[in-house]
Protein backbone atom coordinates (compact mmCIF):
# COMPACT_ATOMS: atom_id res chain seq x y z
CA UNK A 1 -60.25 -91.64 52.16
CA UNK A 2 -61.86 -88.50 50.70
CA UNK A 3 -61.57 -85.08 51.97
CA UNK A 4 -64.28 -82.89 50.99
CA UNK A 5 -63.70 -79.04 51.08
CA UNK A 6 -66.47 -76.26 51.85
CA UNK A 7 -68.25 -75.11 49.04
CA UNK A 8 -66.64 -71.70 47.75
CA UNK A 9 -68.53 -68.90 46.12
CA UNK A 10 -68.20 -65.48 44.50
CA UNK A 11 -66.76 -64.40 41.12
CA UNK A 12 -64.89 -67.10 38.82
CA UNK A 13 -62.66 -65.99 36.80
CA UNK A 14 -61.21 -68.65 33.98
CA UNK A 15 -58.23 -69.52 32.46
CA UNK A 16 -59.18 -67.70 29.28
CA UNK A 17 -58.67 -64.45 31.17
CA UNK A 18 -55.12 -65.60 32.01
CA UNK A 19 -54.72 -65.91 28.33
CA UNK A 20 -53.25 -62.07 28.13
CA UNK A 21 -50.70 -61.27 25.50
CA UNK A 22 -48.25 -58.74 25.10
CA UNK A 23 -45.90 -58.32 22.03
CA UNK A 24 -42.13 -58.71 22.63
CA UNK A 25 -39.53 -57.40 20.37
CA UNK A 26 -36.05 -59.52 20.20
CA UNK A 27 -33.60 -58.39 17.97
CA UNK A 28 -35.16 -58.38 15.18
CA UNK A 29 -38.32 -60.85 15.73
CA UNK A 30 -41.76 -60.15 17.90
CA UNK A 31 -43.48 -62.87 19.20
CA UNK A 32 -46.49 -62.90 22.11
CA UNK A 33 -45.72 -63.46 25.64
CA UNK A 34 -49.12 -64.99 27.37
CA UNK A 35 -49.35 -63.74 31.20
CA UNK A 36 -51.71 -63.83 33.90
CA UNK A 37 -54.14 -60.60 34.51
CA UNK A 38 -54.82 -59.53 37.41
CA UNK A 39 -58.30 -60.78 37.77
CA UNK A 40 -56.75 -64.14 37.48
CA UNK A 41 -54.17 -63.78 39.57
CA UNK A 42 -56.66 -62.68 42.88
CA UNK A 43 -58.95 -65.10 41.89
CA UNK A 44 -56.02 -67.84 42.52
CA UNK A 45 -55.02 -66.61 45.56
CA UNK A 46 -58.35 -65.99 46.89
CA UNK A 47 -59.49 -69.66 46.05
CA UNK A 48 -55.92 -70.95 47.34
CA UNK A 49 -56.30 -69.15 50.68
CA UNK A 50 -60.27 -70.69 50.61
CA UNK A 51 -58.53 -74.33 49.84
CA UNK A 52 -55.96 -73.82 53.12
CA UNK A 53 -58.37 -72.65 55.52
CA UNK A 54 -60.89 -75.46 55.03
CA UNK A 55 -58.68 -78.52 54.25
CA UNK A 56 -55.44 -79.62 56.54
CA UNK A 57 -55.11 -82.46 54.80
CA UNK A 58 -51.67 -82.91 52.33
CA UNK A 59 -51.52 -84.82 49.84
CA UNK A 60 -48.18 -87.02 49.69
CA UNK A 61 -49.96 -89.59 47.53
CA UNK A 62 -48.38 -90.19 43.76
CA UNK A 63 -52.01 -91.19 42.74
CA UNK A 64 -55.06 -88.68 43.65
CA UNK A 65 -58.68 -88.34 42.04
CA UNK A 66 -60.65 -84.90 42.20
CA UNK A 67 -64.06 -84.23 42.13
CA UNK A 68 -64.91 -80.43 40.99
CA UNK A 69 -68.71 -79.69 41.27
CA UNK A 70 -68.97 -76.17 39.91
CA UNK A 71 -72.15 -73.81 39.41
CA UNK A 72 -71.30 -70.68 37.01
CA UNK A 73 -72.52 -68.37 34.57
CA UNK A 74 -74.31 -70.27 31.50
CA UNK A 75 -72.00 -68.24 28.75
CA UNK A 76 -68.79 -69.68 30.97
CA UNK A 77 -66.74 -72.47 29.50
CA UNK A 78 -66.63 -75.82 31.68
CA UNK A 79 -63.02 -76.09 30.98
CA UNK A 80 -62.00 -72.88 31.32
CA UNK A 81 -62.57 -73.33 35.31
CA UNK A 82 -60.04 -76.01 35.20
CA UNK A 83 -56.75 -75.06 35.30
CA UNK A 84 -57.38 -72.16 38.13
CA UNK A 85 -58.70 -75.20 40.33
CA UNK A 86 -55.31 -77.25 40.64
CA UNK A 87 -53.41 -74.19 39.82
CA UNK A 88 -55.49 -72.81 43.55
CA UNK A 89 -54.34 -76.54 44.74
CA UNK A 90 -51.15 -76.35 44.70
CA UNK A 91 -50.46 -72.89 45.78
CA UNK A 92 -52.38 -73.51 48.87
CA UNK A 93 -49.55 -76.61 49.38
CA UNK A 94 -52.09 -79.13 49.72
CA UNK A 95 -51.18 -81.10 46.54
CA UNK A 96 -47.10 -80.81 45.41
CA UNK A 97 -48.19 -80.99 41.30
CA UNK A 98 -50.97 -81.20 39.76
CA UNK A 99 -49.28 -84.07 37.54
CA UNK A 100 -50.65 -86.54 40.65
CA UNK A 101 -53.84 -85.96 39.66
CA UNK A 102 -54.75 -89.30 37.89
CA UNK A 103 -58.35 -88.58 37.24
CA UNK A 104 -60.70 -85.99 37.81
CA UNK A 105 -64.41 -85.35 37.08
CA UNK A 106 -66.12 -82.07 36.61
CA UNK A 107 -70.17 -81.59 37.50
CA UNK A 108 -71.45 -78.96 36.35
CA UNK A 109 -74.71 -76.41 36.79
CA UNK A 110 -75.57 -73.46 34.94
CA UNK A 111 -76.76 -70.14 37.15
CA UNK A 112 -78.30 -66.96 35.06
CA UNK A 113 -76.12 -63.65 35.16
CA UNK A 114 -75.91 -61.72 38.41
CA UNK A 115 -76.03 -64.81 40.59
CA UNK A 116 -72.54 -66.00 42.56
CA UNK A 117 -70.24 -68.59 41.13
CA UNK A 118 -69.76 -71.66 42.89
CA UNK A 119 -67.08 -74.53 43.59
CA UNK A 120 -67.05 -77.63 45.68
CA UNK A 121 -63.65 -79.62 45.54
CA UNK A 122 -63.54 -83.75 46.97
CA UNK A 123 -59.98 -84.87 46.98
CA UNK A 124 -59.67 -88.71 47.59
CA UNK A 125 -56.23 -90.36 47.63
CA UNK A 126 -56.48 -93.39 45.11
């Protein structure tokens, strides 16, 4: 069976702005510790809270496919959108891991600057 959920929209932001770094100093050797920003953080929760309200579904299944159709900036990496997807999944407790996801396929379309991100998530239980 596939669950589809409402089509979200506003402001993506991507895993490369999670990429942060800050320098920290151990004894005597630095090395970079990556964390999430803030815009990353409230884009999460706001797409996790988006996820909960529109789908009441859970997914129990060891075996699920996903179906991300997204519409974003041209300049925006496809990939990028990824991670803040299932990472949005399974903080809204609809999916345990995202390691259960066997497959998943991204669509994409390209919008010019100034218009509002998109994303349109079909879960199906293989």
């Amino acid at each position: 069976m596939t669950y589809d959920i409402p089509e979200w929209s506003g402001k993506a932001v991507g895993v490369n702005k999670w990429l942060s770094c800050r320098v920290v100093h151990a004894g005597r050797k630095t090395f970079p510790k990556m964390y999430e920003t803030t815009a990353y953080r409230e884009f999460k929760m706001e797409l996790a809270m988006w996820i909960r309200a529109n789908c009441k579904h859970k997914f129990h299944t060891a075996s699920i496919n996903v179906k991300i159709t997204i519409c974003i900036y041209t300049l925006m990496d496809s990939d990028a959108i990824i991670k803040p997807v299932f990472d949005a999944m399974e903080d809204s407790g609809i999916i345990e891991d995202d390691k259960y996801i066997q497959n998943f396929q991204v669509i994409r379309h390209s919008h010019k600057r100034g218009d509002r991100d998109s994303i349109k998530i079909e879960i199906e239980e293989a």
